[in-house]
Protein backbone atom coordinates (compact mmCIF):
# COMPACT_ATOMS: atom_id res chain seq x y z
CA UNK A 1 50.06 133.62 1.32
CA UNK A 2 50.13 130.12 0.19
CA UNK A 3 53.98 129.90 -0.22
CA UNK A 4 54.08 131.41 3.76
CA UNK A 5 51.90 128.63 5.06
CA UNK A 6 54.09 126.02 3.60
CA UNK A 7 56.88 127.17 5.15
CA UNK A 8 54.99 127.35 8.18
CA UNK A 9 54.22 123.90 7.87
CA UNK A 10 57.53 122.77 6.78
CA UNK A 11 59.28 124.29 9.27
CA UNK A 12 57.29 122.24 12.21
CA UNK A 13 57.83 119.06 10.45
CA UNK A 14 61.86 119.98 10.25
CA UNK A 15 61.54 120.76 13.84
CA UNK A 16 59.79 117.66 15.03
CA UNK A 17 61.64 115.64 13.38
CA UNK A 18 64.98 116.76 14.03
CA UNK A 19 64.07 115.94 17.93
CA UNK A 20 63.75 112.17 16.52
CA UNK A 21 65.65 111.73 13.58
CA UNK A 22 68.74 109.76 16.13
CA UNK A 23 67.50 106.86 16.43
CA UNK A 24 69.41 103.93 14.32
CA UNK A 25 67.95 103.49 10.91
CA UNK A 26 66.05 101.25 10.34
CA UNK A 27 63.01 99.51 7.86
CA UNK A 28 60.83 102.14 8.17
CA UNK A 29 61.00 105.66 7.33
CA UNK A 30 58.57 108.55 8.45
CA UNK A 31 58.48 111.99 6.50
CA UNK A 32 56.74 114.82 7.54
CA UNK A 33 55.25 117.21 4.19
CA UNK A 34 53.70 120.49 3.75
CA UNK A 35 51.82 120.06 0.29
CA UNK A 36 49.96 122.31 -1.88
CA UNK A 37 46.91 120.82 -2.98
CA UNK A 38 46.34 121.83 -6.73
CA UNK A 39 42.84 120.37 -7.63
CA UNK A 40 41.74 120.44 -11.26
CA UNK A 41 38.72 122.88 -12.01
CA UNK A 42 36.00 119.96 -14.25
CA UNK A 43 32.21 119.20 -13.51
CA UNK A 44 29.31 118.30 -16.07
CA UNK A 45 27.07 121.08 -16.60
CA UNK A 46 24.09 121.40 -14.47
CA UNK A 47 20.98 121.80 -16.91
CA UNK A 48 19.66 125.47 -16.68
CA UNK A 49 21.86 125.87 -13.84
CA UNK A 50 25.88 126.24 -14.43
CA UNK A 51 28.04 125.17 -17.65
CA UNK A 52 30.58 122.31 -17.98
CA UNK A 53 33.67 122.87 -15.34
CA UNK A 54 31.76 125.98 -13.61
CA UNK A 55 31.83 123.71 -10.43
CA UNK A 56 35.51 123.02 -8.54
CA UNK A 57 37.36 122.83 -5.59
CA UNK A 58 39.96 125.41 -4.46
CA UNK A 59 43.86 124.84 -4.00
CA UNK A 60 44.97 124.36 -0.36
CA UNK A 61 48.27 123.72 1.28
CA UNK A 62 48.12 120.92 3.96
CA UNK A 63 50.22 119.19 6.28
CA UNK A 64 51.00 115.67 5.55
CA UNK A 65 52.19 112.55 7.25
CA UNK A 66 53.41 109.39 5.92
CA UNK A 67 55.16 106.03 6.77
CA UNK A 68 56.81 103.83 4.81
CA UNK A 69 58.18 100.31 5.00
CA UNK A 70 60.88 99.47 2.87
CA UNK A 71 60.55 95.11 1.88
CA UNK A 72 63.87 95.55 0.68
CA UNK A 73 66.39 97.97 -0.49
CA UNK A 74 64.63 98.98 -3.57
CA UNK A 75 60.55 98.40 -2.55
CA UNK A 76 58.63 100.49 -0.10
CA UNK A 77 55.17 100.32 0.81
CA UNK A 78 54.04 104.00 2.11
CA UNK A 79 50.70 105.33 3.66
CA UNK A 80 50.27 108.92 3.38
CA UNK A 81 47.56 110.44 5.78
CA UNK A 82 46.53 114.05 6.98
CA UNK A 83 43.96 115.08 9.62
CA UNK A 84 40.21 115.77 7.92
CA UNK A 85 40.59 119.19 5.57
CA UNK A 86 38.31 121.87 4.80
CA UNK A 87 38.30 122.57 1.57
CA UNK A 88 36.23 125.31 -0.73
CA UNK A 89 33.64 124.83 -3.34
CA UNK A 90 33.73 127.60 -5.68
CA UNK A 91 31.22 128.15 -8.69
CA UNK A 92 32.18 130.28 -11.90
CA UNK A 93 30.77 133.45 -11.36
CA UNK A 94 29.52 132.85 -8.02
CA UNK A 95 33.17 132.84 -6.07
CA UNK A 96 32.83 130.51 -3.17
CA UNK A 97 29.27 128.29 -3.34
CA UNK A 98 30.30 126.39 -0.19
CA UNK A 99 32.73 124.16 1.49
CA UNK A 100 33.83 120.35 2.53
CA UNK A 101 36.27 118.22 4.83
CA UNK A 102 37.95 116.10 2.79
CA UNK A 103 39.88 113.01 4.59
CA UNK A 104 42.28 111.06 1.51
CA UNK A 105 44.39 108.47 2.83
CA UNK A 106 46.64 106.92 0.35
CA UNK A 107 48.53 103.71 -0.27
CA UNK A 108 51.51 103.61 -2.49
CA UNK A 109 54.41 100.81 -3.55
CA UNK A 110 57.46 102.17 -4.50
CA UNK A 111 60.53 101.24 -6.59
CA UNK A 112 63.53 103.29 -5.02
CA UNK A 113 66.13 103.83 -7.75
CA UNK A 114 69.27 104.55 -5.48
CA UNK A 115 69.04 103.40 -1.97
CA UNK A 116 72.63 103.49 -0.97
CA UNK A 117 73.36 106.81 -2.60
CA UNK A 118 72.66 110.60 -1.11
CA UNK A 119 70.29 111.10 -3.79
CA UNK A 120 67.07 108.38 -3.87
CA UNK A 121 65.20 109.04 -6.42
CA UNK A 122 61.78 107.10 -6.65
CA UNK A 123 58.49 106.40 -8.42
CA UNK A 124 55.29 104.82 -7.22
CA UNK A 125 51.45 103.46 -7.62
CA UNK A 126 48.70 102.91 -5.83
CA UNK A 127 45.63 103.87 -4.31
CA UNK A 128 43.49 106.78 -2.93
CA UNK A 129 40.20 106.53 -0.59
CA UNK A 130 39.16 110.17 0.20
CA UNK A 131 36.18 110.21 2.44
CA UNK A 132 33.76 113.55 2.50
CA UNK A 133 32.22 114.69 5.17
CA UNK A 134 30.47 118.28 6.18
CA UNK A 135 29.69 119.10 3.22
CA UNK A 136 27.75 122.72 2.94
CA UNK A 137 26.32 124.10 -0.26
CA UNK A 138 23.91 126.49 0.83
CA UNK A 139 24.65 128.83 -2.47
CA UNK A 140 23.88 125.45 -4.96
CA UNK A 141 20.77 125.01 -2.12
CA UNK A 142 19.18 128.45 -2.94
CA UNK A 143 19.61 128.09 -6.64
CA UNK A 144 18.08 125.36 -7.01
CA UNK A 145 15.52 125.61 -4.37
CA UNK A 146 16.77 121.65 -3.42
CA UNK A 147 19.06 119.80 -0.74
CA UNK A 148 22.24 119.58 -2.60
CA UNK A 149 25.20 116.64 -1.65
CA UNK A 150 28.22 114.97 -2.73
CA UNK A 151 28.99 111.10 -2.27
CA UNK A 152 30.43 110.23 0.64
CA UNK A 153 33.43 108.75 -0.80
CA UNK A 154 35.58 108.46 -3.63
CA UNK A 155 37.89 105.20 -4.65
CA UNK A 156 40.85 105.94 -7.40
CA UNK A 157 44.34 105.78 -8.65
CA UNK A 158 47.26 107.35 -7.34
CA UNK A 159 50.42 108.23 -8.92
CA UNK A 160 54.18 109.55 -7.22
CA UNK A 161 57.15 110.57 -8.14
CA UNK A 162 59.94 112.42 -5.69
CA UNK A 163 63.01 111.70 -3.78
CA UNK A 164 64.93 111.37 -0.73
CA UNK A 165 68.46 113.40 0.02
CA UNK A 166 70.63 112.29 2.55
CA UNK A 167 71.38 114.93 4.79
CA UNK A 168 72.58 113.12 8.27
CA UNK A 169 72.85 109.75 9.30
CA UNK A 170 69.20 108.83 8.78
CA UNK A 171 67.60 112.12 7.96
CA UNK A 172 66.40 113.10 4.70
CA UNK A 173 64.96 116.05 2.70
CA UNK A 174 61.80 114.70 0.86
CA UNK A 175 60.33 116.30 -2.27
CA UNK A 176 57.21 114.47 -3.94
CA UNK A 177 54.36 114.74 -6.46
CA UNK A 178 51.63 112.59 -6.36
CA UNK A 179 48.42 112.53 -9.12
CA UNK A 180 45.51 111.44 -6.69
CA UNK A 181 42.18 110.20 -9.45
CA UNK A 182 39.29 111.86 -7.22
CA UNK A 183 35.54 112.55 -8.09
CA UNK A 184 32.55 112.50 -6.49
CA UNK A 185 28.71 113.04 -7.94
CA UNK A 186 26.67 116.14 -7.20
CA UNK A 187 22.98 115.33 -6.11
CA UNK A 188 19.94 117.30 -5.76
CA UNK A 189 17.17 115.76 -3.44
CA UNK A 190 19.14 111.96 -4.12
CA UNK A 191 19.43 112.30 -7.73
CA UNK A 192 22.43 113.01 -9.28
CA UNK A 193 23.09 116.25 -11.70
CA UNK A 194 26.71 116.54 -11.67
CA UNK A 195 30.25 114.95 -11.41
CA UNK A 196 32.57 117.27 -9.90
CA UNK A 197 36.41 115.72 -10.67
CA UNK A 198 38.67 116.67 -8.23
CA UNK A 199 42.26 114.75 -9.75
CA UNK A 200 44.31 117.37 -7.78
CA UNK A 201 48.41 117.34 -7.82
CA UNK A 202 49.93 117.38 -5.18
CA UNK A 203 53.28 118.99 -4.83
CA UNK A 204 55.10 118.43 -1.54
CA UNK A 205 58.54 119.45 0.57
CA UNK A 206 59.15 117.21 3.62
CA UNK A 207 61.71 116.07 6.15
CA UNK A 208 61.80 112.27 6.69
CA UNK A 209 64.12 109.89 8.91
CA UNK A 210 64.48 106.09 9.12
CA UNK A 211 64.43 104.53 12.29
């Protein structure tokens, strides 16, 4: 199921951008992604309530959209963004103990390796704001007999690594991982009982063009 949804998604973004991929190349460079979100499973225990790492969020596969403007042949800066996602809380033993939106915009500098060659290979730092919102816990509510949260936002690293192949005159095939640094704090009634870490990896397959 999850390897049919990215080539859902993938397939749009090679069709959309194929429609705009003839313009002249240019500084900037657009790439459209499907990515599977691959979050790692790590909380604190909640005393008398759940273990260490009982508490995580699920893998999803997203669309993704970025743009990036190359400084000069070798540096790029490059904002990745996606609409608001839903993602699932799930609970060891519990399956699914509710669900989130989770909006992570990301800034990145690159080094490009190769930028006159088919192959581009490139590496890249920066950082990651995700912003929560809609959060629902009403399993974690009845268990602990409480109003259970998350913070509303998380600040951290973010790492990259992919490349560009030429395929046309300024039309690419993308492929990228990214390690986003992502937590946010569990709360009961304000106070905090929990750190759920999110650090997913990211693993995307795009179509990009420079215009």
């Amino acid at each position: 199921m999850r390897m049919s949804k990215l080539a859902v998604v993938l397939c749009a973004a090679l069709c959309c951008g194929g429609a705009l991929a003839q313009q002249t190349e240019g500084n900037w460079m657009m790439r459209l992604r499907a990515v599977n979100i691959e979050p790692v499973k790590k909380s604190d225990a909640i005393a008398g309530l759940l273990p260490a790492d009982a508490v995580y969020v699920s893998d999803r596969v997203i669309p993704e959209v970025d743009f990036s403007y190359f400084l000069s042949k070798n540096l790029a800066a490059e904002l990745i963004l996606t609409y608001p996602q839903k993602l699932e809380v799930q609970a060891n033993g519990s399956g699914k103990v509710g669900d989130l939106n989770a909006l992570p915009p990301t800034l990145t500098l690159q080094y490009h390796f190769s930028p006159d060659t088919a192959f581009r290979p490139y590496v890249g730092a920066g950082i990651n704001l995700t912003f929560f919102s809609k959060v629902s816990l009403p399993v974690v509510n009845a268990a602990t007999r409480a109003n259970a949260s998350l913070d509303n936002s998380s600040a951290g690293a973010a790492l990259q690594l992919g490349f560009d192949y030429k395929i046309g005159q300024n039309s690419y095939i993308n492929v990228d991982l990214k390690k986003v640094y992502i937590d946010t704090d569990l709360k009961v009634n304000g106070t905090r009982v929990s750190t759920v870490t999110v650090d997913p990896l990211l693993v995307g397959i795009g179509y990009g063009f420079k215009f």
